[in-house]
C-alpha atoms as a PDB file:
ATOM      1  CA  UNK A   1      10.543   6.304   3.504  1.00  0.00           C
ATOM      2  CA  UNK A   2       8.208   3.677   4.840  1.00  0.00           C
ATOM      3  CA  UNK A   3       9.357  -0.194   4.954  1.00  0.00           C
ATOM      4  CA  UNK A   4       7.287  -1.965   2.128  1.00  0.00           C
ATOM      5  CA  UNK A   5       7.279  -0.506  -1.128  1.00  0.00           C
ATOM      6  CA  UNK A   6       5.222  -2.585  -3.512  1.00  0.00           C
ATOM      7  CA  UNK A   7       3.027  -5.771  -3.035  1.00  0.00           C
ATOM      8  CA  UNK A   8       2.455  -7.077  -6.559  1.00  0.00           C
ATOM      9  CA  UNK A   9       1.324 -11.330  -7.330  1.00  0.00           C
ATOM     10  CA  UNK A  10       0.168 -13.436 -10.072  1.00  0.00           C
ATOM     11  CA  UNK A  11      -2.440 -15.784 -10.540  1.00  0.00           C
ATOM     12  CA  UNK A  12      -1.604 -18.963  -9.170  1.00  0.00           C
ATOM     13  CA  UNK A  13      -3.139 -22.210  -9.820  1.00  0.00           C
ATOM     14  CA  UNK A  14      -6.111 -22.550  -7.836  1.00  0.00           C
ATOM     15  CA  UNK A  15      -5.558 -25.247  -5.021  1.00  0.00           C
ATOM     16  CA  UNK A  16      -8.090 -26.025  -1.871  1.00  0.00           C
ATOM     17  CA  UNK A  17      -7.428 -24.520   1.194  1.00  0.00           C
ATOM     18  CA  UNK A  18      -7.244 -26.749   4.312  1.00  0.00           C
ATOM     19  CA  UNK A  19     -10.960 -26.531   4.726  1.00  0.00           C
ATOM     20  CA  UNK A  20     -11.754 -27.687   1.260  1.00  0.00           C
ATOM     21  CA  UNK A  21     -12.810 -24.625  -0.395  1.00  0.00           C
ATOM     22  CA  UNK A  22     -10.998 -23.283  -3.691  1.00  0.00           C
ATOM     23  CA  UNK A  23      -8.557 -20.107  -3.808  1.00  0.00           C
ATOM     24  CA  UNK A  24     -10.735 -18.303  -5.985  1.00  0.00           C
ATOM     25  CA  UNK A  25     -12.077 -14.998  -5.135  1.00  0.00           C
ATOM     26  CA  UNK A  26     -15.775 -12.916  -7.066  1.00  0.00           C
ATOM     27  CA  UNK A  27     -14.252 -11.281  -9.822  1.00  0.00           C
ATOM     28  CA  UNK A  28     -11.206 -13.297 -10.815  1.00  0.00           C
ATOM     29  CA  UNK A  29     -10.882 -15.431 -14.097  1.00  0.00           C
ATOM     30  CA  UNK A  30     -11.011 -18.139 -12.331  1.00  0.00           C
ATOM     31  CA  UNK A  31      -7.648 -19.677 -11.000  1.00  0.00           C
ATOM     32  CA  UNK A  32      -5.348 -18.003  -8.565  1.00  0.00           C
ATOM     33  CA  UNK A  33      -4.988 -17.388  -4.978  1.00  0.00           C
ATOM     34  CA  UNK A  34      -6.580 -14.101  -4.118  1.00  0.00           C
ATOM     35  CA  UNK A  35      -4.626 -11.063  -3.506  1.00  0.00           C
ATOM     36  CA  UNK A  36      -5.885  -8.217  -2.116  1.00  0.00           C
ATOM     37  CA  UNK A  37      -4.534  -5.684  -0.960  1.00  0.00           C
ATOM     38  CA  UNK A  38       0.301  11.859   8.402  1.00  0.00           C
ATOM     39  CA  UNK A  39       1.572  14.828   8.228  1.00  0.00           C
ATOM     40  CA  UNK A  40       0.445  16.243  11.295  1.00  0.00           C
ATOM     41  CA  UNK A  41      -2.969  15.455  10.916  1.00  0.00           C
ATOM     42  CA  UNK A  42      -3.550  14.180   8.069  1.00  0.00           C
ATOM     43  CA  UNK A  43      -2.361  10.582   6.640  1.00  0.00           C
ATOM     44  CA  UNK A  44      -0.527   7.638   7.503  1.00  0.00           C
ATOM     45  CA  UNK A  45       2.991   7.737   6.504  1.00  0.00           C
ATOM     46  CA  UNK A  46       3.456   6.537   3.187  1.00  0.00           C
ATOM     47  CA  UNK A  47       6.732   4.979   1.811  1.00  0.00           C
ATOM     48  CA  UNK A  48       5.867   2.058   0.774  1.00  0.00           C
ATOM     49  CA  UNK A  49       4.226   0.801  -2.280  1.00  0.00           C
ATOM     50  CA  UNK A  50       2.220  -2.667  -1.987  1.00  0.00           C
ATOM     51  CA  UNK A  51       0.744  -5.389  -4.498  1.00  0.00           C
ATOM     52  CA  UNK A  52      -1.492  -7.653  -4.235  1.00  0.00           C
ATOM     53  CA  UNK A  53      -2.787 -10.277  -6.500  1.00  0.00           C
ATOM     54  CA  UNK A  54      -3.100 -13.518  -7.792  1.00  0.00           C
ATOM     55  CA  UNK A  55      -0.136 -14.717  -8.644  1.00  0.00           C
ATOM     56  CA  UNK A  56       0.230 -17.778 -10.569  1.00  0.00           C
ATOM     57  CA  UNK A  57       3.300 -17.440 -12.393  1.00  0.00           C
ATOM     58  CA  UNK A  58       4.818 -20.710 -11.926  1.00  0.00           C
ATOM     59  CA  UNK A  59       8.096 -19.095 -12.641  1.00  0.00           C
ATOM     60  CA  UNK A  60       8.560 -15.812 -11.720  1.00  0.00           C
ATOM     61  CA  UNK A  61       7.395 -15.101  -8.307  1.00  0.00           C
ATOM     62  CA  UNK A  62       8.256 -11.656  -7.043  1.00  0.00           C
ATOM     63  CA  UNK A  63       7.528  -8.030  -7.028  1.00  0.00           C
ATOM     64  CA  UNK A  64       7.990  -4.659  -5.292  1.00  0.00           C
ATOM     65  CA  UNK A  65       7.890  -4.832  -1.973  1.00  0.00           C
ATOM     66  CA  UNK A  66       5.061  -6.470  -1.014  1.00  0.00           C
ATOM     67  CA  UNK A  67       3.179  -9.419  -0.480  1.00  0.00           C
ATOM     68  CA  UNK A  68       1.484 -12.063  -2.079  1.00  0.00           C
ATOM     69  CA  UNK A  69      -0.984 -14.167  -0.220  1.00  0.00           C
ATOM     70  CA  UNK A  70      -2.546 -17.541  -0.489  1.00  0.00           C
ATOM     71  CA  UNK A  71      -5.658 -18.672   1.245  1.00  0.00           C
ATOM     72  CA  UNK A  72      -5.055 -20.486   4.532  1.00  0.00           C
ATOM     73  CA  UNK A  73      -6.737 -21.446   7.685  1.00  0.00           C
ATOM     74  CA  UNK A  74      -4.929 -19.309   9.906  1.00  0.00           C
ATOM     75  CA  UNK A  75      -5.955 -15.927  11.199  1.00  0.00           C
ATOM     76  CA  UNK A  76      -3.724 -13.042  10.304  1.00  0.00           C
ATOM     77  CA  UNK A  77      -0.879 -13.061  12.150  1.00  0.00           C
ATOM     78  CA  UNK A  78       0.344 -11.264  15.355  1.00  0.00           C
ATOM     79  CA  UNK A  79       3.520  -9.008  14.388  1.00  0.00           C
ATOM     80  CA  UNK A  80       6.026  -8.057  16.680  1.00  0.00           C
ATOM     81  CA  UNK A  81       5.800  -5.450  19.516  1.00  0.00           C
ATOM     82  CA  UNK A  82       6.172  -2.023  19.022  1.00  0.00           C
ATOM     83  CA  UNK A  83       4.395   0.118  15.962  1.00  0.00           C
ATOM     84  CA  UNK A  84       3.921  -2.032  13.082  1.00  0.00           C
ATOM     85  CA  UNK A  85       4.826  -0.392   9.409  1.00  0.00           C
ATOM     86  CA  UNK A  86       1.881   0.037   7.538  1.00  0.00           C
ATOM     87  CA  UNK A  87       3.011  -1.669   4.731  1.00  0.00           C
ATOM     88  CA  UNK A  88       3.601  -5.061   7.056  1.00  0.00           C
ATOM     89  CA  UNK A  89      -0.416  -4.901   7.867  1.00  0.00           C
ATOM     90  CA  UNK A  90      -1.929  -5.031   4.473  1.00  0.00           C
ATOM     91  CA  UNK A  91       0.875  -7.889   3.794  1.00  0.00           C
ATOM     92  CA  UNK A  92      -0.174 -10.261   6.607  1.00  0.00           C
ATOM     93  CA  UNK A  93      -4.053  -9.603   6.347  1.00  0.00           C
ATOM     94  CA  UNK A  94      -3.466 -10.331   2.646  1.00  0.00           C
ATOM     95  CA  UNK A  95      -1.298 -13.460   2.956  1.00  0.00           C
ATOM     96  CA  UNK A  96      -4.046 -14.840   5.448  1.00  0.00           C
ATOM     97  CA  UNK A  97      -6.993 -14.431   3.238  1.00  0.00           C
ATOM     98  CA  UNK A  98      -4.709 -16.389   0.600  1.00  0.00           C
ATOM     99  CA  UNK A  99      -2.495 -14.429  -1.331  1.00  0.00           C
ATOM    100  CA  UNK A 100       1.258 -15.181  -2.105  1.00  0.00           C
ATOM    101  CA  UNK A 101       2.697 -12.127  -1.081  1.00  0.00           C
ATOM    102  CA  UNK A 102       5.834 -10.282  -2.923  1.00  0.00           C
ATOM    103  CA  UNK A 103       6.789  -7.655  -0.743  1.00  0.00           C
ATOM    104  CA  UNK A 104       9.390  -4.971  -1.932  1.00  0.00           C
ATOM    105  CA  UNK A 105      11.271  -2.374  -0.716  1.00  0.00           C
ATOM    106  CA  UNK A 106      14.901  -0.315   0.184  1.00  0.00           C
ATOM    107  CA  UNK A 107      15.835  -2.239   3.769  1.00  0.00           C
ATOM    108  CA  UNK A 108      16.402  -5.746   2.836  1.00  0.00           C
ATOM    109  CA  UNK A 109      16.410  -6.587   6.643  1.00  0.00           C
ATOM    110  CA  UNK A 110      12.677  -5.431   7.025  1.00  0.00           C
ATOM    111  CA  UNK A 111      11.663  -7.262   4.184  1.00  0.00           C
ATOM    112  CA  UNK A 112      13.403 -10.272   5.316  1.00  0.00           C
ATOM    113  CA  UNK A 113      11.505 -10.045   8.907  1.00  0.00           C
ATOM    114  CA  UNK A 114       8.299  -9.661   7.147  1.00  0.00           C
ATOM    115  CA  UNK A 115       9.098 -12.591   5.108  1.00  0.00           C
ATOM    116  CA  UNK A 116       9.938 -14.860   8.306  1.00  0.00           C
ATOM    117  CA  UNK A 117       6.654 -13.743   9.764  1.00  0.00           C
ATOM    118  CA  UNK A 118       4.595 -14.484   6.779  1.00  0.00           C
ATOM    119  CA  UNK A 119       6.357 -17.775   6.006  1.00  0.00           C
ATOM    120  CA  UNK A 120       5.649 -18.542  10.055  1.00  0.00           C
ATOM    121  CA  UNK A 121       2.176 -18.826   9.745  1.00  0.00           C
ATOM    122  CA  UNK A 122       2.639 -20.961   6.656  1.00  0.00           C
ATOM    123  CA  UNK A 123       1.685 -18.694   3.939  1.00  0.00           C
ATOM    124  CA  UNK A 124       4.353 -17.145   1.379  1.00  0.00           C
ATOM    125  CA  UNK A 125       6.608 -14.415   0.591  1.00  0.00           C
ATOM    126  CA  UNK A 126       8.941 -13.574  -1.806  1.00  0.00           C
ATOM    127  CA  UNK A 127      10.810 -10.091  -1.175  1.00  0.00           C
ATOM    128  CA  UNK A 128      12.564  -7.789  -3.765  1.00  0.00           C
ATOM    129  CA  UNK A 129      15.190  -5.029  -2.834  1.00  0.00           C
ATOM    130  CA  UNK A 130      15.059  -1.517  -4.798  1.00  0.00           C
ATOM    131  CA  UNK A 131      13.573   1.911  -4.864  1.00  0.00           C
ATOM    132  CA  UNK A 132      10.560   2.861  -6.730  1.00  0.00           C
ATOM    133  CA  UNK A 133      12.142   6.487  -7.466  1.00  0.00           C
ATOM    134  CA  UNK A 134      14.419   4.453 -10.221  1.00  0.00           C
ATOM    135  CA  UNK A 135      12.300   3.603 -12.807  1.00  0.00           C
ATOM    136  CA  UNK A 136      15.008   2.015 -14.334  1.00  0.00           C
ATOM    137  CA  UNK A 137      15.374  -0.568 -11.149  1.00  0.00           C
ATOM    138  CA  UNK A 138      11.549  -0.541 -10.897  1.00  0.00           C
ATOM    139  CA  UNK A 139      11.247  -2.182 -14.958  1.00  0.00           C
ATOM    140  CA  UNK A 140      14.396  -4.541 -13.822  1.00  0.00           C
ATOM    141  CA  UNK A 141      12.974  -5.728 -11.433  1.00  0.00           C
ATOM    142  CA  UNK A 142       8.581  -5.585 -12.557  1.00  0.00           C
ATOM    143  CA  UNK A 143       8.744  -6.706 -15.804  1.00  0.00           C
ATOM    144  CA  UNK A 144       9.419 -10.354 -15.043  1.00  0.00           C
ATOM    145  CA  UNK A 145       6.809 -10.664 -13.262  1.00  0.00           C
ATOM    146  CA  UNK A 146       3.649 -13.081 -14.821  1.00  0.00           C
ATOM    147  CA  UNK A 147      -0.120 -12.090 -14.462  1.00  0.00           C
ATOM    148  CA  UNK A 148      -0.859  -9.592 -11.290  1.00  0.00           C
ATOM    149  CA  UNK A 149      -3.949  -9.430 -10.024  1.00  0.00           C
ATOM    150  CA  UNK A 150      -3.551  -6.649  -7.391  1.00  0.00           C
ATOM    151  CA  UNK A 151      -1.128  -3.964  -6.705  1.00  0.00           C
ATOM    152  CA  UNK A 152      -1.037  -1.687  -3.644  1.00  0.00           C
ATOM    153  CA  UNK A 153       1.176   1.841  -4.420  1.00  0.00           C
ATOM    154  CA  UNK A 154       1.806   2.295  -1.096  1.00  0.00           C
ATOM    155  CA  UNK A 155       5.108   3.942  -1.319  1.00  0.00           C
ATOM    156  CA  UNK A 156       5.326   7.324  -0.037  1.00  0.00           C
ATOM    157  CA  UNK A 157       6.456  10.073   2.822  1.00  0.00           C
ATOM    158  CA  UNK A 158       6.478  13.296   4.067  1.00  0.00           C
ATOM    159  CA  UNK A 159       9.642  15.374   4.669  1.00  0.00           C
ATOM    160  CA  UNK A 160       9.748  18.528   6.402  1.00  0.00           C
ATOM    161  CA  UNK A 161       7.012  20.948   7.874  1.00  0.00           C
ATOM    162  CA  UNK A 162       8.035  24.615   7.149  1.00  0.00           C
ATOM    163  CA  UNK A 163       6.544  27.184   5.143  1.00  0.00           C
ATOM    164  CA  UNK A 164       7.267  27.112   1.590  1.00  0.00           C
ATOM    165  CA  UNK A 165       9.674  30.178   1.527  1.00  0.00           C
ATOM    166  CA  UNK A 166      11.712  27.822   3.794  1.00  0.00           C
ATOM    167  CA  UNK A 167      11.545  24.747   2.554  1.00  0.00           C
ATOM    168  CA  UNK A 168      14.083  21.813   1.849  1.00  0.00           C
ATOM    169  CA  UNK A 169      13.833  22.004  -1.836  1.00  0.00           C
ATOM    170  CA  UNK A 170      16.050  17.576  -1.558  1.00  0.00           C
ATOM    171  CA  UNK A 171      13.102  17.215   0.567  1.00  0.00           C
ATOM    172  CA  UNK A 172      10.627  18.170  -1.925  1.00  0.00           C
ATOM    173  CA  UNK A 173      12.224  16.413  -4.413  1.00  0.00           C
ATOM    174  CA  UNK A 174      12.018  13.418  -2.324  1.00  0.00           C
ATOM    175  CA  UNK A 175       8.480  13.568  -2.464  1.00  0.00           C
ATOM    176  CA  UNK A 176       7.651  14.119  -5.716  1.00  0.00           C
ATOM    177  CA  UNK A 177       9.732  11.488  -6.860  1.00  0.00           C
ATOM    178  CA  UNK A 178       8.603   9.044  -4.230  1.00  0.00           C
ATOM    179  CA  UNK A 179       4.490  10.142  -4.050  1.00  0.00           C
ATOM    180  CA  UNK A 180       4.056  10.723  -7.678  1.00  0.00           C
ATOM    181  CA  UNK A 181       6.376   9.208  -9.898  1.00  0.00           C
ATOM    182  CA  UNK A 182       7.477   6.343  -7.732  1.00  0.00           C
ATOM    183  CA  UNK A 183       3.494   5.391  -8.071  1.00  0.00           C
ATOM    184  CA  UNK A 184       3.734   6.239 -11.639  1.00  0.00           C
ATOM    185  CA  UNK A 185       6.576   4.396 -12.382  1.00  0.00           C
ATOM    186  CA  UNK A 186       5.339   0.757 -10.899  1.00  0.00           C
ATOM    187  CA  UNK A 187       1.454   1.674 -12.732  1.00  0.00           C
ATOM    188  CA  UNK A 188       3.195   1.626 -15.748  1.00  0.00           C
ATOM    189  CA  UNK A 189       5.264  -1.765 -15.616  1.00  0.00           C
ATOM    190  CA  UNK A 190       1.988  -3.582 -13.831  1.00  0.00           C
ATOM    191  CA  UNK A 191      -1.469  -2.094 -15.271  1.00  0.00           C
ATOM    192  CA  UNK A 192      -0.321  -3.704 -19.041  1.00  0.00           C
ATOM    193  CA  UNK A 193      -0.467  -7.222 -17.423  1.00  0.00           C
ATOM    194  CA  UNK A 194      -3.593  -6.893 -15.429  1.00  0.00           C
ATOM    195  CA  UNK A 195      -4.910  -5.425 -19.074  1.00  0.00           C
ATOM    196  CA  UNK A 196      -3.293  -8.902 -20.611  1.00  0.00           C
ATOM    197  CA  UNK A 197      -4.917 -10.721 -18.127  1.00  0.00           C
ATOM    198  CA  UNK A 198      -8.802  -9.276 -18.480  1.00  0.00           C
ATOM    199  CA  UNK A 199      -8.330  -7.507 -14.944  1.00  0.00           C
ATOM    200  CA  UNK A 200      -6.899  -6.753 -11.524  1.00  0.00           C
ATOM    201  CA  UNK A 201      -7.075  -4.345  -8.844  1.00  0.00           C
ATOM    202  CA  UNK A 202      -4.816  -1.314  -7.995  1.00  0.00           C
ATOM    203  CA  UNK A 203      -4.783   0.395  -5.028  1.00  0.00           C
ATOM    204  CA  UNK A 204      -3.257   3.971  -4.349  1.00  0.00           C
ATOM    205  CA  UNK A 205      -2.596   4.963  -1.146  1.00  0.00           C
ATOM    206  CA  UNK A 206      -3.450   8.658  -0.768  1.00  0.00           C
ATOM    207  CA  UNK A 207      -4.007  11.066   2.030  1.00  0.00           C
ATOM    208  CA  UNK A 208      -6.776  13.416   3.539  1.00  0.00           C
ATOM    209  CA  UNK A 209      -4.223  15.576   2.574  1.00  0.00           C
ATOM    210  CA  UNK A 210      -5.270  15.589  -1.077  1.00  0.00           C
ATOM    211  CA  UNK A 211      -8.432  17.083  -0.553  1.00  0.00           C
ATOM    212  CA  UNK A 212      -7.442  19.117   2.130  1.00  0.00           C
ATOM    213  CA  UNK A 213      -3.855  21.053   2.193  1.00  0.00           C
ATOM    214  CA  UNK A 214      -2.674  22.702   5.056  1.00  0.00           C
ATOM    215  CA  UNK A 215      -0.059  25.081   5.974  1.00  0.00           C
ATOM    216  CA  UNK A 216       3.143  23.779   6.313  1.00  0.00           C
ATOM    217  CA  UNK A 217       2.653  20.975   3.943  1.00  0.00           C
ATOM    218  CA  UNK A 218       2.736  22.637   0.368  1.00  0.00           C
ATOM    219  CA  UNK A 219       4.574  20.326  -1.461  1.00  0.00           C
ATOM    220  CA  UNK A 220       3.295  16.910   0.322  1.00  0.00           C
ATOM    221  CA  UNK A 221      -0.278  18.080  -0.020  1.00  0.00           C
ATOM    222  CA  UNK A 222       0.595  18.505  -3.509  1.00  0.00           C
ATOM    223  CA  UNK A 223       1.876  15.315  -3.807  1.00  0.00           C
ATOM    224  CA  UNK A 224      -1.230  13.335  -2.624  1.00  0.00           C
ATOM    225  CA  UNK A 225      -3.700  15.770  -4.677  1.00  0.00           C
ATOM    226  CA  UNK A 226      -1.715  14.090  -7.725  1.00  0.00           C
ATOM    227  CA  UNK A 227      -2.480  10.959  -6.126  1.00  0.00           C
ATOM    228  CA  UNK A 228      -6.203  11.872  -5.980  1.00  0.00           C
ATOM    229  CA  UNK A 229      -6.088  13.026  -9.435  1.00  0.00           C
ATOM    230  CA  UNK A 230      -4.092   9.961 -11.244  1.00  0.00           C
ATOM    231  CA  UNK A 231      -6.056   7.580  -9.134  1.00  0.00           C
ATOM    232  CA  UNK A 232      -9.423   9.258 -10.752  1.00  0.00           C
ATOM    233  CA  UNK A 233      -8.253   9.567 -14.264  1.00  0.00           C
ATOM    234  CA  UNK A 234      -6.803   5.713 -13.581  1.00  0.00           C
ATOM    235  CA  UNK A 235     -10.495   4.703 -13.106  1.00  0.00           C
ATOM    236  CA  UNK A 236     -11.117   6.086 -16.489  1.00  0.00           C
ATOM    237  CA  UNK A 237      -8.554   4.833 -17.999  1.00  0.00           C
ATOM    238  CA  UNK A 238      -8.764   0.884 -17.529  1.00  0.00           C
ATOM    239  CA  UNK A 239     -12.313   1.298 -17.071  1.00  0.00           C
ATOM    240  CA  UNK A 240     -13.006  -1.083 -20.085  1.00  0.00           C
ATOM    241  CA  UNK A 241     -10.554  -3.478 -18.928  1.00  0.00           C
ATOM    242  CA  UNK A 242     -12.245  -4.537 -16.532  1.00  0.00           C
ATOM    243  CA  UNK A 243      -9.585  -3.553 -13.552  1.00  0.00           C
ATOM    244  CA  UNK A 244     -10.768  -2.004 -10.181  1.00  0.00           C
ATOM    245  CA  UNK A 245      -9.110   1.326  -9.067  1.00  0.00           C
ATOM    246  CA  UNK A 246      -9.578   2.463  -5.645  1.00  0.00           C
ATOM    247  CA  UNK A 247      -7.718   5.332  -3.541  1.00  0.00           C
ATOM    248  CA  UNK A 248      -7.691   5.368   0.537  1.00  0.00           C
ATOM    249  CA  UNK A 249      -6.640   8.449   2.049  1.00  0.00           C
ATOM    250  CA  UNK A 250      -6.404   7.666   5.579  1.00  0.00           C
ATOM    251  CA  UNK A 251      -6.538  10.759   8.597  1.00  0.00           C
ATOM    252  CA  UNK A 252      -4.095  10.182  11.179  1.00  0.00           C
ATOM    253  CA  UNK A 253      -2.122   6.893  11.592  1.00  0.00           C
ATOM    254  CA  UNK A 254       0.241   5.737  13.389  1.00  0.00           C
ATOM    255  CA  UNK A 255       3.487   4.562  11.665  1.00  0.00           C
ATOM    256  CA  UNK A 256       7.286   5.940  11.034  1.00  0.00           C
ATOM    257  CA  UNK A 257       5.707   8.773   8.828  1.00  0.00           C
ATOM    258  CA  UNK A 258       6.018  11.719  11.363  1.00  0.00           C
ATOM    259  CA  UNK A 259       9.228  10.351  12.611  1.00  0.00           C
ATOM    260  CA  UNK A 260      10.502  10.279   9.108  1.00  0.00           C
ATOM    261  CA  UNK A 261       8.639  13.684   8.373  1.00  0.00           C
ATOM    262  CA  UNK A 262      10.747  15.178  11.250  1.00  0.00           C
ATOM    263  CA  UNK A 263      14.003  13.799   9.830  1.00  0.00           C
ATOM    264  CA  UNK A 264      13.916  11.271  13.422  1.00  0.00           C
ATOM    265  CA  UNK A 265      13.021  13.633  16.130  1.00  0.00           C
ATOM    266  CA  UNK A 266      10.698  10.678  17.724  1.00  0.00           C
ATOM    267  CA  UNK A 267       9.802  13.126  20.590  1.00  0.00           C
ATOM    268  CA  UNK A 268       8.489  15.521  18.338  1.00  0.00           C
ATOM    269  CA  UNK A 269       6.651  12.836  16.122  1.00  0.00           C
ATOM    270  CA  UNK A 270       5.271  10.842  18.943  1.00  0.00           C
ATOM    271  CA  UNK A 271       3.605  15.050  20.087  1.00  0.00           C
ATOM    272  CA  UNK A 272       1.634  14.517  16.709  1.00  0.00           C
ATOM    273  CA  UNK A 273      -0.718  11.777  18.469  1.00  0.00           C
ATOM    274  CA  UNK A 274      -1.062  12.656  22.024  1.00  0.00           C
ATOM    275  CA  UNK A 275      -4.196  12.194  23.097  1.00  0.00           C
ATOM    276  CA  UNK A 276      -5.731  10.791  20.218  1.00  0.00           C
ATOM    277  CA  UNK A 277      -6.295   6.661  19.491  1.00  0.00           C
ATOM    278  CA  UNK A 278      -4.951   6.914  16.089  1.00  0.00           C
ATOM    279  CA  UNK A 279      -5.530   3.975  13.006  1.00  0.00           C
ATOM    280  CA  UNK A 280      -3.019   1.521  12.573  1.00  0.00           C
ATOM    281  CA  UNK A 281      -1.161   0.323   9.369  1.00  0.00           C
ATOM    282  CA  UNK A 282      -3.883  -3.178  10.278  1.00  0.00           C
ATOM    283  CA  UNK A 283      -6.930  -0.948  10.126  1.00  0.00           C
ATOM    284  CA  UNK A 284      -5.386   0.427   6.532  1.00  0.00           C
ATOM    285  CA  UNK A 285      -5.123  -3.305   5.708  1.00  0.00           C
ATOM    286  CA  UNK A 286      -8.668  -4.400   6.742  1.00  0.00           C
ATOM    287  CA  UNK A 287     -10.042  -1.704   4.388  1.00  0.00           C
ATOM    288  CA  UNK A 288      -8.076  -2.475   1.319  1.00  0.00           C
ATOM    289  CA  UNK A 289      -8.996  -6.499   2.284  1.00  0.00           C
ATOM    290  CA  UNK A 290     -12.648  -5.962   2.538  1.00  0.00           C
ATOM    291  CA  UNK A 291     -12.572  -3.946  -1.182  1.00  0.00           C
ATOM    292  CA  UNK A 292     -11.009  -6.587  -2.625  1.00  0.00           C
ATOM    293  CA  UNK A 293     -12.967  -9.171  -1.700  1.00  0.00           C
ATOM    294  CA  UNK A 294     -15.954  -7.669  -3.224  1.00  0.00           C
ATOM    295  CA  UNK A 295     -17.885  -9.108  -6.262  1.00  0.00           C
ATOM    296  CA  UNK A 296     -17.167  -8.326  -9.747  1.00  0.00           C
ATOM    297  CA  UNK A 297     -19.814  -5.831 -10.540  1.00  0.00           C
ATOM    298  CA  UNK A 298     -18.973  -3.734  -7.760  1.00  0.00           C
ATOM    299  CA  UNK A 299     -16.155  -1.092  -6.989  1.00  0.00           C
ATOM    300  CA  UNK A 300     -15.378   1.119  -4.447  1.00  0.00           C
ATOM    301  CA  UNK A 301     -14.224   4.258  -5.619  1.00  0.00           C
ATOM    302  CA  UNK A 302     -12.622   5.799  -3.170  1.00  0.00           C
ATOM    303  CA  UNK A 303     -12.781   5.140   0.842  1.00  0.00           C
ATOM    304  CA  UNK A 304     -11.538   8.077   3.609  1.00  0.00           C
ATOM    305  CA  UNK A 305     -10.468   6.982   6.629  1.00  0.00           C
ATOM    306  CA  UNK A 306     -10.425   8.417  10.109  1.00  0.00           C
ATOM    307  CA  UNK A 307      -9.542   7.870  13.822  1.00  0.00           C
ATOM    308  CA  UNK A 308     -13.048   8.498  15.404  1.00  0.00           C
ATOM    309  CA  UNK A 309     -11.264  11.340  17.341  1.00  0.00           C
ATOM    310  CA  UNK A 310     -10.793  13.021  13.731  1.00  0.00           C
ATOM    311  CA  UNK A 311     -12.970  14.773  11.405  1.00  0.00           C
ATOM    312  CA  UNK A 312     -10.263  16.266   9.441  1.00  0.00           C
ATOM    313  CA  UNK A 313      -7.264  17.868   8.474  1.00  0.00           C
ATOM    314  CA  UNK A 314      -8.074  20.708  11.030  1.00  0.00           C
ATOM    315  CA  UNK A 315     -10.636  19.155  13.617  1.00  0.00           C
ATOM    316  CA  UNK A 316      -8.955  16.315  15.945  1.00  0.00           C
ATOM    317  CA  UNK A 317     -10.573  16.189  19.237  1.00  0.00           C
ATOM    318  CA  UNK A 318      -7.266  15.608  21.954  1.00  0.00           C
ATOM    319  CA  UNK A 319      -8.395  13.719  25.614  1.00  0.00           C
ATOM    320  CA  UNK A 320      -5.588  15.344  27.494  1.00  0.00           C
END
């Protein structure tokens, strides 16, 4: 499963950034910092279910894994070497534009890097420890929270690549309870506030692979065309509450999710890219940054994202 589960915030009181201007973002009720938030082909791994939002609950200040971001000066900042999770991008663009980010997760030392890095480039993190497949540890730990203003379900993977006569039935399980009611799950515990609140922001996190199953991938595909379907029957849902719903299904990116979809064969996950420039987990988090900066009267729907080198599931053009 991918690093960062959940980014969920809070309005926060609205306080000027080091250039003078105010925390506010179009859109927001007015105080807060802003929060915004492959199988073989197909999408970036998921595993990881983000927030984002304002969060200005002066005194609970945490959610899944995630982040929460206030506006700063500072440009988002440089991570580490090596492939970045994609749950770590949309958590440092987010804390740079200004959100205070609560990042959650299952590896408390991951979050705890991400937190260092955040807090290193003086915005702020709080990090929570659990798995969105409990929904018991998910309300334990989600309910506290105050007003969110943005929520990324990011959480997600694939396991496995066989046929479906030979499939790992754990490893569809795994899905299912990660993709679908993992997402499902942390909705439930965060849409009520941002209904509370007069509105918000949720992101899903889906895959080309909900529009466009391929062999091999039965049960994922499945997976993500549930994430296609809740995230369009979530628009209709809190449509008169005034709260945003987008999905991103992103092509080919590159993060842990083949390595974790081949159960760590890295040789056989790193085959999946050769010779394509694939996205990164910081292209994911410049898309879901630029929706949510967007005025009030205006939504996007859905967004599909692609390497250049890919027009689909089934077309990837490799330079070698």
């Amino acid at each position: 499963m991918s690093e960062i589960t959940q980014l969920i915030g809070s309005p926060a009181s609205c306080r000027r950034d080091p250039g003078g201007g105010t925390d506010t973002e179009p859109g927001s009720s007015g105080n807060g910092r802003r929060q915004t938030g492959h199988p073989p082909r197909d999408s970036f791994r998921h595993g990881s279910t983000q927030t984002y939002s304002r969060y200005s609950d002066e005194k609970t200040g945490f959610g899944h894994r995630g982040h929460i971001g206030h506006r700063t000066r500072h440009g988002a900042p440089a991570g580490p070497g090596g492939i970045r999770h994609h749950g770590d991008g949309p958590a440092l663009r987010l804390a740079a534009e200004g959100y205070d980010i609560i990042a959650t997760g299952r590896r408390s030392e991951r979050l705890e890097s991400l937190r260092r890095e955040i807090e290193a480039a003086g915005d702020r993190c709080t990090t929570l420890t659990f798995d969105v497949r409990s929904e018991e540890a998910v309300r334990r730990n989600l309910e506290p929270l105050g007003r969110v203003d943005l929520l990324v379900n990011n959480a997600g993977l694939a396991a496995g690549l066989e046929h479906i006569d030979k499939g790992d039935t754990a490893d569809w399980d795994a899905m299912i309870d990660t993709n679908v009611k993992g997402l499902l799950y942390v909705t439930r515990v965060i849409t009520p506030k941002m209904v509370a609140a007069g509105g918000g922001h949720v992101f899903n996190i889906g895959s080309i692979a909900g529009t466009e199953p391929y062999e091999n991938g039965a049960v994922y595909c499945a997976s993500k065309h549930a994430v296609h379907a809740i995230s369009q029957a979530m628009r209709a849902d809190l449509l008169a509450s005034g709260i945003k719903v987008t999905e991103i299904r992103p092509g080919m990116v590159e993060t842990e999710f083949s390595e974790v979809r081949f159960h760590g064969d890295k040789e056989r996950a790193d085959r999946v890219y050769d010779g394509v420039e694939p996205l990164t987990g910081d292209d994911i988090a410049e898309a879901i940054a630029w929706a949510a900066q967007l005025p009030a009267h205006m939504t996007v729907n859905e967004m599909v994202l692609m390497p250049s080198q890919q027009a689909g599931a089934y077309y990837t053009h490799r330079k070698n």
